[in-house]
N, C-alpha and C. Protein backbone atom coordinates (compact mmCIF):
# COMPACT_ATOMS: atom_id res chain seq x y z
N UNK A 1 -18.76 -5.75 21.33
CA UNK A 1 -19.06 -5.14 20.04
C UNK A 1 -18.63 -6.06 18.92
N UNK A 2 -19.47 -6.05 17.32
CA UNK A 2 -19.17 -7.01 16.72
C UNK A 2 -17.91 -6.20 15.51
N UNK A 3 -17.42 -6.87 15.05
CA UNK A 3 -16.33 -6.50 14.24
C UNK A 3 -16.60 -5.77 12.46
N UNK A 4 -17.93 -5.03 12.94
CA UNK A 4 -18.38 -4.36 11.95
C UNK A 4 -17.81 -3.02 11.57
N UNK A 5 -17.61 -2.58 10.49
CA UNK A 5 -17.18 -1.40 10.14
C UNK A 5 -18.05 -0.60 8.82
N UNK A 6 -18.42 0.18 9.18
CA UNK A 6 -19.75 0.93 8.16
C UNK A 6 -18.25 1.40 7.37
N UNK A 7 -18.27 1.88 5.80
CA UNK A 7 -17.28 2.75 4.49
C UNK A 7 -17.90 4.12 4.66
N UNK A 8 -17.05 4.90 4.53
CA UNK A 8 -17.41 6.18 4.37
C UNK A 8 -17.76 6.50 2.53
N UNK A 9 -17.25 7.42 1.92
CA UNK A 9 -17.45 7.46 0.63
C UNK A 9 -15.52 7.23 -0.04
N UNK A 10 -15.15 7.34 1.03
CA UNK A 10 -13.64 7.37 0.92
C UNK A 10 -13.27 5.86 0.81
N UNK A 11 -14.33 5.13 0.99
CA UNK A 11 -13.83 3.16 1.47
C UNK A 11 -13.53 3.31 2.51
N UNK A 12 -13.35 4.14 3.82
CA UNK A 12 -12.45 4.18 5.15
C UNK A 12 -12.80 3.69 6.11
N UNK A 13 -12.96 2.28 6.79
CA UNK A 13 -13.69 2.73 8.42
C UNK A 13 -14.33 3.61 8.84
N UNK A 14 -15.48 3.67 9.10
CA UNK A 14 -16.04 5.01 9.89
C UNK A 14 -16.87 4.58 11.31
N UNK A 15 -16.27 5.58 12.19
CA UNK A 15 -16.93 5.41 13.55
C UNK A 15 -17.11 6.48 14.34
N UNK A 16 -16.49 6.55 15.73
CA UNK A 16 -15.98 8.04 16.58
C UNK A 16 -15.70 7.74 18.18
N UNK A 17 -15.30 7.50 19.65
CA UNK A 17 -14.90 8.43 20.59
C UNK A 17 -14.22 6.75 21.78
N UNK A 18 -13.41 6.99 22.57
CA UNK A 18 -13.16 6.57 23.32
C UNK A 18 -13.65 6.58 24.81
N UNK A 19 -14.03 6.12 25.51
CA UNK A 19 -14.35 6.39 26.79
C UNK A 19 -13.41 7.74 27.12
N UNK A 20 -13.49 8.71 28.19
CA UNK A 20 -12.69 9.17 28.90
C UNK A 20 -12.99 10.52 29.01
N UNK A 21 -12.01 11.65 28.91
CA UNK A 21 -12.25 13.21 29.06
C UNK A 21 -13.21 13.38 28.10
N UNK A 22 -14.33 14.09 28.41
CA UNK A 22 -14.81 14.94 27.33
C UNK A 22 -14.09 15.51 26.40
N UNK A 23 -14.05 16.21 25.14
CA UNK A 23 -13.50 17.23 23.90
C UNK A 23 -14.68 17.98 23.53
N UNK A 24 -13.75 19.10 23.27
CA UNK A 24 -14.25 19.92 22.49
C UNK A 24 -13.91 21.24 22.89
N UNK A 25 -14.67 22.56 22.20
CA UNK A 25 -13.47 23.39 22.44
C UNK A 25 -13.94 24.43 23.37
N UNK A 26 -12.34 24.77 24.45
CA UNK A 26 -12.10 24.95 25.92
C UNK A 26 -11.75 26.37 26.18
N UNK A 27 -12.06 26.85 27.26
CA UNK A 27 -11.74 28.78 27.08
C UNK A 27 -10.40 28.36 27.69
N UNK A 28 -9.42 28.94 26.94
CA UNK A 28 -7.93 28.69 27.54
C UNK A 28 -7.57 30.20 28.21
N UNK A 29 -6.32 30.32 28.93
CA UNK A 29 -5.78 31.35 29.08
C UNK A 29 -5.85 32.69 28.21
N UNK A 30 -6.62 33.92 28.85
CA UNK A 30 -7.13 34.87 28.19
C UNK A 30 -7.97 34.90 27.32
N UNK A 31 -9.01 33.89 27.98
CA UNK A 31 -9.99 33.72 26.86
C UNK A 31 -9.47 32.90 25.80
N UNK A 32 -8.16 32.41 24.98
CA UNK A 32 -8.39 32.26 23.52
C UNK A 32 -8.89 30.57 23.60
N UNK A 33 -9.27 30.31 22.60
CA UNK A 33 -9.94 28.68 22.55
C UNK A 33 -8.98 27.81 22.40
N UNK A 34 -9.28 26.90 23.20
CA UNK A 34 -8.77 25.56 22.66
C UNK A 34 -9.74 23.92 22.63
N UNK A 35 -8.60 23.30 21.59
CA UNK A 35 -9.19 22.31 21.39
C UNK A 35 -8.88 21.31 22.21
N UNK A 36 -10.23 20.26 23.16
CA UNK A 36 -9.31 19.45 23.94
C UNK A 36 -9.51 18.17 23.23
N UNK A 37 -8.15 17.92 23.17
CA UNK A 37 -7.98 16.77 22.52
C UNK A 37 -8.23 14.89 23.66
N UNK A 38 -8.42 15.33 24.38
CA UNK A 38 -8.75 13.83 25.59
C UNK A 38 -7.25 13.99 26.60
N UNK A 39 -7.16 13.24 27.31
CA UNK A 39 -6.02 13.24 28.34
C UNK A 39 -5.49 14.10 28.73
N UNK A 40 -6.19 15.17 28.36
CA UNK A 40 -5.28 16.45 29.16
C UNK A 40 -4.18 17.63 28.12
N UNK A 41 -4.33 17.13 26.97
CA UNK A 41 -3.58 17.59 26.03
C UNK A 41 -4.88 18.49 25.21
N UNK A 42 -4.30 20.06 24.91
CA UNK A 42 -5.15 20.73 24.44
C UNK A 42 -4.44 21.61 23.65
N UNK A 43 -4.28 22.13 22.40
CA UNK A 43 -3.48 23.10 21.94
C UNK A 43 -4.38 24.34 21.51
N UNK A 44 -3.73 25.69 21.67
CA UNK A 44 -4.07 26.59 21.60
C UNK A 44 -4.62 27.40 20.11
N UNK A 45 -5.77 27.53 20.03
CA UNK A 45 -6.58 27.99 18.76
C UNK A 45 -6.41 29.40 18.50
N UNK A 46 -6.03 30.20 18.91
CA UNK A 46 -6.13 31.54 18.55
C UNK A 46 -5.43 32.17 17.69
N UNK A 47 -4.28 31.49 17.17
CA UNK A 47 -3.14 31.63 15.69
C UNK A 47 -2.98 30.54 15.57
N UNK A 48 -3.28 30.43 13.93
CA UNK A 48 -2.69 29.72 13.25
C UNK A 48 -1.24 29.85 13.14
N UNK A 49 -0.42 29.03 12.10
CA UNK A 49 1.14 28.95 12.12
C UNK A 49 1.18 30.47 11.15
N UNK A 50 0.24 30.50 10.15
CA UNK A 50 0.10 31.31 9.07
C UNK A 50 -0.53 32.76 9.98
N UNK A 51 -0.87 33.05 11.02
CA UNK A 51 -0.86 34.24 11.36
C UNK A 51 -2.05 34.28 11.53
N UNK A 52 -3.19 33.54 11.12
CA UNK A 52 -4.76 34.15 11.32
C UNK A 52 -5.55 33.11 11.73
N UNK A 53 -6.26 33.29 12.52
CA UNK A 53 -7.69 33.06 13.60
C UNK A 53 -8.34 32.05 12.69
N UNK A 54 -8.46 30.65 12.96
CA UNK A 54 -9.18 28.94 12.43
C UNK A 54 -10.48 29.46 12.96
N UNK A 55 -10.91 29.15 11.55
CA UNK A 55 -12.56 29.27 11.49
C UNK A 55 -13.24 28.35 12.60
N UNK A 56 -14.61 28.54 13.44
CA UNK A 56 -14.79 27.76 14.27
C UNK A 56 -15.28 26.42 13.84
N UNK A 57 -15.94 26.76 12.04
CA UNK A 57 -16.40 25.27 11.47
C UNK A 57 -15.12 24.13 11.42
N UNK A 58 -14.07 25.34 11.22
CA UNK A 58 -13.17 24.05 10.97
C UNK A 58 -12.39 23.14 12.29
N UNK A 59 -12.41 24.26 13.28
CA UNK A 59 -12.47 23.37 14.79
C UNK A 59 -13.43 22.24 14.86
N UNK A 60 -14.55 22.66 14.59
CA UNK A 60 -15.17 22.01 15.05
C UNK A 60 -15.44 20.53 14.46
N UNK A 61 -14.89 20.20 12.47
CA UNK A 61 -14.87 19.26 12.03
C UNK A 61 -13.17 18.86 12.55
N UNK A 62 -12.48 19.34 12.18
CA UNK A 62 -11.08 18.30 13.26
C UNK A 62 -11.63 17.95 14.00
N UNK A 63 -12.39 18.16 15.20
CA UNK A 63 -12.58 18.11 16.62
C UNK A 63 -13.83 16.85 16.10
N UNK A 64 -14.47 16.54 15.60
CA UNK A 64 -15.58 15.48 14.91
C UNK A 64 -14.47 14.35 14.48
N UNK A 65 -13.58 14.82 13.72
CA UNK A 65 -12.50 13.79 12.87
C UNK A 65 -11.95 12.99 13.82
N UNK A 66 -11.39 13.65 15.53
CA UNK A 66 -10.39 13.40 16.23
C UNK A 66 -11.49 11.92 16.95
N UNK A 67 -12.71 12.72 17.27
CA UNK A 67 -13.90 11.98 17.66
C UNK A 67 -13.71 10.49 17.27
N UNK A 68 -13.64 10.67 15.77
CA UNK A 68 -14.25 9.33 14.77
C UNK A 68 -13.33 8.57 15.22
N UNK A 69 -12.17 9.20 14.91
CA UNK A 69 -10.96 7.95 15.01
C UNK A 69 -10.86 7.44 16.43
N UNK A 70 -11.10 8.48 17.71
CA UNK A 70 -11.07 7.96 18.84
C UNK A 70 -11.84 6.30 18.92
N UNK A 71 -13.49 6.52 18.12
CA UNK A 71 -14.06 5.76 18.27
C UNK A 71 -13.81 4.46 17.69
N UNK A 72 -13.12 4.78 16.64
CA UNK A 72 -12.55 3.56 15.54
C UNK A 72 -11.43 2.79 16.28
N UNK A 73 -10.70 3.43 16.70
CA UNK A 73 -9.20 2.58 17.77
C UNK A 73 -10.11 1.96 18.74
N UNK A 74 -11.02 2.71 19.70
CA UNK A 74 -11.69 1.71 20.40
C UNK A 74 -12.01 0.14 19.84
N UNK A 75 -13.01 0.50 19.20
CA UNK A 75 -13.80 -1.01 18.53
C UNK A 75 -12.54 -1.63 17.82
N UNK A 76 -11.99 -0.80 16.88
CA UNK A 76 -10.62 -1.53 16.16
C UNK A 76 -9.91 -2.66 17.94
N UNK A 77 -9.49 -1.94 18.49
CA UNK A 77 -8.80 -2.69 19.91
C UNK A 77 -9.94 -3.79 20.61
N UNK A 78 -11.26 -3.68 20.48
CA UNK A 78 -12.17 -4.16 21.41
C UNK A 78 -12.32 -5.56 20.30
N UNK A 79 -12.16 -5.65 19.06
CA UNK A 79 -12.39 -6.38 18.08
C UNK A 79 -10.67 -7.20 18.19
N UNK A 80 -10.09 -6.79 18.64
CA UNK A 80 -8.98 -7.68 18.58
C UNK A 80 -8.61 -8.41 19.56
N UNK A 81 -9.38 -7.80 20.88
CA UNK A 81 -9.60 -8.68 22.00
C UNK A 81 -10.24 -9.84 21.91
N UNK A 82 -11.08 -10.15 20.72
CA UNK A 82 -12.16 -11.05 20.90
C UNK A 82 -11.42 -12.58 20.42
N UNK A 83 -11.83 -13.77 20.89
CA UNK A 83 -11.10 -14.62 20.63
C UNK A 83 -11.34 -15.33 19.27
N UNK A 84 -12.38 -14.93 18.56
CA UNK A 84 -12.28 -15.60 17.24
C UNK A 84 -11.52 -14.55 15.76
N UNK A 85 -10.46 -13.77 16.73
CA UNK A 85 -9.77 -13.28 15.54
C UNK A 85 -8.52 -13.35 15.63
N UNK A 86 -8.11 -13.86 14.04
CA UNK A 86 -6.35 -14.23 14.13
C UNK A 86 -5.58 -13.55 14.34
N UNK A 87 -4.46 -13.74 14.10
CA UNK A 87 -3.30 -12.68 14.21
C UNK A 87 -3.40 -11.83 12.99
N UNK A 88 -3.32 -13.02 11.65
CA UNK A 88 -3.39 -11.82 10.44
C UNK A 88 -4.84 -11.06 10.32
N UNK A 89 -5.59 -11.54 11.38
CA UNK A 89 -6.86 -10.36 11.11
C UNK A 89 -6.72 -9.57 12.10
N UNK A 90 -6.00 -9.62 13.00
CA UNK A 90 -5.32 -8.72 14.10
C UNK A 90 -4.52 -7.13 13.46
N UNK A 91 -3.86 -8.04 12.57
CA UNK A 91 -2.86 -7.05 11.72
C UNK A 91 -3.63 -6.52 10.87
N UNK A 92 -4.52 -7.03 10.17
CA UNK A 92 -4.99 -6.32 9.00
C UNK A 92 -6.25 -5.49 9.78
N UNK A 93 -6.44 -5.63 11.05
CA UNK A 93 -7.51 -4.31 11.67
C UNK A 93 -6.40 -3.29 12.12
N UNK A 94 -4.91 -3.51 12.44
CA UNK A 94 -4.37 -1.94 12.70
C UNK A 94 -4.11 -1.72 11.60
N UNK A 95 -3.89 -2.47 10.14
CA UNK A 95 -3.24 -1.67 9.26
C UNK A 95 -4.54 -0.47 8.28
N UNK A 96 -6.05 -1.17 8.46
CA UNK A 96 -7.20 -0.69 8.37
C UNK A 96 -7.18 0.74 9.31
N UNK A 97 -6.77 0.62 10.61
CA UNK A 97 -7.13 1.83 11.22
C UNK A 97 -6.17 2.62 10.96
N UNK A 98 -4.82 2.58 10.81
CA UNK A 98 -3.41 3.37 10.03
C UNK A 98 -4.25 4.06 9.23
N UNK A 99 -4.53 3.76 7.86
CA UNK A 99 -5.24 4.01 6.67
C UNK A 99 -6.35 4.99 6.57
N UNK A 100 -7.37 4.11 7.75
CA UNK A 100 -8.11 5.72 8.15
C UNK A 100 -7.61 6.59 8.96
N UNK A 101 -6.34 6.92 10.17
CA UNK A 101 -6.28 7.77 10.25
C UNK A 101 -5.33 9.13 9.51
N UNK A 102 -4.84 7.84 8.61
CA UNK A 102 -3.96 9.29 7.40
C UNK A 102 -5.19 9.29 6.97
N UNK A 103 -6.34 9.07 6.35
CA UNK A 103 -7.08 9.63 5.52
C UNK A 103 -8.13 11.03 6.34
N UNK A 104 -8.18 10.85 7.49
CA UNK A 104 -8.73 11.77 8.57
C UNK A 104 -7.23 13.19 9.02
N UNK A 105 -6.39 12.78 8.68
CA UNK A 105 -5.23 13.34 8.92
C UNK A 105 -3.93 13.03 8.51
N UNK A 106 -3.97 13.81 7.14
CA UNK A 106 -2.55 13.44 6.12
C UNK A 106 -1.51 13.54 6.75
N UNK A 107 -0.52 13.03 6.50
CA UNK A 107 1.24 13.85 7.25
C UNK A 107 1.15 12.98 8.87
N UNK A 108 0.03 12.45 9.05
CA UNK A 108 0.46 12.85 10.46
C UNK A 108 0.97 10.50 11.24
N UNK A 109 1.40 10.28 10.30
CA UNK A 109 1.94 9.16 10.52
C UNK A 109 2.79 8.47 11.79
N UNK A 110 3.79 9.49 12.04
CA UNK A 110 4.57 9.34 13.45
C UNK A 110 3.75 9.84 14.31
N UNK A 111 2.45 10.33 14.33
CA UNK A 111 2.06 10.63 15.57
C UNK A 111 0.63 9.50 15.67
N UNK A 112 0.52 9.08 14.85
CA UNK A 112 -0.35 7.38 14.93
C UNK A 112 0.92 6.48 15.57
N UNK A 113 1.86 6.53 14.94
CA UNK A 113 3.03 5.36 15.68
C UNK A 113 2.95 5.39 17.00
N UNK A 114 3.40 6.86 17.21
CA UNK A 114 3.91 7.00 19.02
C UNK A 114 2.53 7.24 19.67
N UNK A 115 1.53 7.28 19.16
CA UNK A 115 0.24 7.43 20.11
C UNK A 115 -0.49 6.14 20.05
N UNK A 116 -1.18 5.76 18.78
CA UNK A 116 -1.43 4.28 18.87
C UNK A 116 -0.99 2.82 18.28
N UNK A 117 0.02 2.97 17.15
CA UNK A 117 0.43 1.87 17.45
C UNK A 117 0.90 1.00 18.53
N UNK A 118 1.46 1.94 20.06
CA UNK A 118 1.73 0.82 20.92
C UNK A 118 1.10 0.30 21.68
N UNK A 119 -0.51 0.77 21.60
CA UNK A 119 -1.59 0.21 22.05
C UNK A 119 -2.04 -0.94 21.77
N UNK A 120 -1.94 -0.96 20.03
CA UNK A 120 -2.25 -2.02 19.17
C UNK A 120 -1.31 -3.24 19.68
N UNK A 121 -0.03 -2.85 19.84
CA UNK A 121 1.36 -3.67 20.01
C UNK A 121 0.50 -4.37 21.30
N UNK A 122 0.62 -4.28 22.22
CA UNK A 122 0.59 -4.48 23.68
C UNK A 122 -0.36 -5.46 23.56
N UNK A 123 -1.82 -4.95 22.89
CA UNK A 123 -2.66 -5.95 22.76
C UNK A 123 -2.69 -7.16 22.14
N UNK A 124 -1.82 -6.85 21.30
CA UNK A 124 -1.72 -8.28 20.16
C UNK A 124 -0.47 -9.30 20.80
N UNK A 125 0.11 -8.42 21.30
CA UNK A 125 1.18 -9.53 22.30
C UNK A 125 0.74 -10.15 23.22
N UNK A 126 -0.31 -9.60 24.17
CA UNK A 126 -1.19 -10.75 25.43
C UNK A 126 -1.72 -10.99 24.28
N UNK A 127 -2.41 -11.03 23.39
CA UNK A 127 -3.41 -11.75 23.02
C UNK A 127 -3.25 -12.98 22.29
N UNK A 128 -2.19 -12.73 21.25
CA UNK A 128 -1.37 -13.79 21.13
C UNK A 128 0.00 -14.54 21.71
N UNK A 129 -0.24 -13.87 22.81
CA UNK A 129 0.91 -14.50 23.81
C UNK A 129 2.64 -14.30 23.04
N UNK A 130 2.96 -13.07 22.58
CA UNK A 130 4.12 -12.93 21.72
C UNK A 130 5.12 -12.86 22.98
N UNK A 131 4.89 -12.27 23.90
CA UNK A 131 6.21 -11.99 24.59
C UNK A 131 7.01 -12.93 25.51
């Protein structure tokens, strides 16, 4: 894949999905829905924190959002594999995909760290031979 990235209206990267589990949303225990998020991790839709029942549009755009970014870390990672890109263009494609995924999902910073930054890490160390 080439190291293209279409802007949304936001300026953001835009893409969507990783190889692997299907998503989308799952009849959980007693019927209530859930959303599957890939690997086996699915959280339960039927209360909100606030006490009331998530509209299914809005499942269903998280569940599009979770998509995009899946797809964006792909190519973001598949683009850093390639050998005509540096280190600082290494860095400046995770700090690009950081960026879109707070903009796909505010607040949620430590859970880009512990989920994909050490993906990013791993790769950029074989690739530039850091370790």
């Amino acid at each position: 894949m080439g190291a293209r990235f279409s802007r949304s209206g936001a300026g953001a990267p835009v893409a969507a999905v990783l190889p692997g589990r299907p998503m989308g949303i799952k009849s959980g225990a007693g019927g209530a829905p859930r959303l599957g998020l890939g690997g086996g991790f699915c959280y339960s839709a039927a209360v909100t924190a606030e006490g009331t029942t998530p509209d299914p549009a809005a499942l269903r755009e998280e569940d599009r959002r979770v998509r995009q970014l899946q797809f964006v870390v792909s190519l973001a990672l598949q683009t850093i594999a390639q050998d005509s890109v540096t280190y600082g263009e290494a860095m400046a494609v995770l700090d690009g995909t950081r960026t879109l995924a707070l903009n796909f999902f505010p607040g949620k910073e430590l859970a880009f760290d512990l989920i994909y930054r050490p993906r990013f890490q791993r790769l950029i160390a074989q690739r530039f031979r850091l370790n």
